[in-house]
Protein backbone atom coordinates (compact mmCIF):
# COMPACT_ATOMS: atom_id res chain seq x y z
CA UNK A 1 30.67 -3.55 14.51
CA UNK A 2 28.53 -3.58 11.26
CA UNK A 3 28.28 -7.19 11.31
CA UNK A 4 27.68 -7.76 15.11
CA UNK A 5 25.05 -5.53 14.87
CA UNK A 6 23.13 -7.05 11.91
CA UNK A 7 23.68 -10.31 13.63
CA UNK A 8 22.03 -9.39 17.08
CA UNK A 9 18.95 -7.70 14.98
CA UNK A 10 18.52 -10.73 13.51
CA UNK A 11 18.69 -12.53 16.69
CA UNK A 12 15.99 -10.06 18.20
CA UNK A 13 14.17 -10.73 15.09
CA UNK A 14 13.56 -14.55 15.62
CA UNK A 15 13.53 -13.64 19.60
CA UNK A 16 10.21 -11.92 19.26
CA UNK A 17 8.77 -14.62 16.87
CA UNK A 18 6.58 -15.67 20.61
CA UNK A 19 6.70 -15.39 24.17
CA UNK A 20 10.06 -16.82 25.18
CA UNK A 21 8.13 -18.96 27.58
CA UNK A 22 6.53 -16.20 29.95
CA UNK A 23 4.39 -17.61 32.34
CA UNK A 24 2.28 -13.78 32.74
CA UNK A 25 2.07 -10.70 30.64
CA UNK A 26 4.65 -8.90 33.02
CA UNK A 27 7.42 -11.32 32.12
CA UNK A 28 6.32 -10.91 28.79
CA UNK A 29 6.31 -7.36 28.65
CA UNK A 30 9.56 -7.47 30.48
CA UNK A 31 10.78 -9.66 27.54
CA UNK A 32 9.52 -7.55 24.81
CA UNK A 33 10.75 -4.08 26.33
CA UNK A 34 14.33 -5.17 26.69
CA UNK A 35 13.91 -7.00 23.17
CA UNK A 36 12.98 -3.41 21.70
CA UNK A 37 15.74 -2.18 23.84
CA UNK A 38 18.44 -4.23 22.59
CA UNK A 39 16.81 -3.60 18.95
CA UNK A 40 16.86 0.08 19.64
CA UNK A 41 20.70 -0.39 20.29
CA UNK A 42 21.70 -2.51 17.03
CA UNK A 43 19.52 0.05 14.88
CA UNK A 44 22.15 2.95 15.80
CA UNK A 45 25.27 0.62 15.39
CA UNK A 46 24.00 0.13 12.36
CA UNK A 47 23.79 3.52 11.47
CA UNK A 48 27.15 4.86 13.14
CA UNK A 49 28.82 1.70 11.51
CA UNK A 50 27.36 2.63 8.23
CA UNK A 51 28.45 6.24 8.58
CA UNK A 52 31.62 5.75 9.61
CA UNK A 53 32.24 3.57 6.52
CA UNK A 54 31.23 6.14 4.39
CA UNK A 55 33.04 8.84 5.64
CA UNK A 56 36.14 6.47 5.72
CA UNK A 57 35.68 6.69 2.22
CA UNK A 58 35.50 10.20 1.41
């Protein structure tokens, strides 16, 4: 899970690098919210991945 994770924020990374070809700011803020979205989603995988590590260690 750790590594999926890391690799889809790093794929949201370069994703918001421009517009994704939008042809109006809706699309573009459509783009952008579900970027942040899917961001928002790999930050806490990262975390419960990371935490579950640790505690596997304990």
């Amino acid at each position: 899970m750790l590594e999926q994770a890391v690799r889809l924020r790093a794929i949201v990374e370069l994703a918001t690098v421009d517009d994704g070809g939008a042809v109006n700011l809706w699309q573009a803020d459509q783009r952008s919210t579900a970027l942040r979205e899917v961001d928002r989603a790999s930050r806490r995988a990262v975390g419960a991945a990371t935490l579950w590590v640790e505690g596997t260690r304990a």
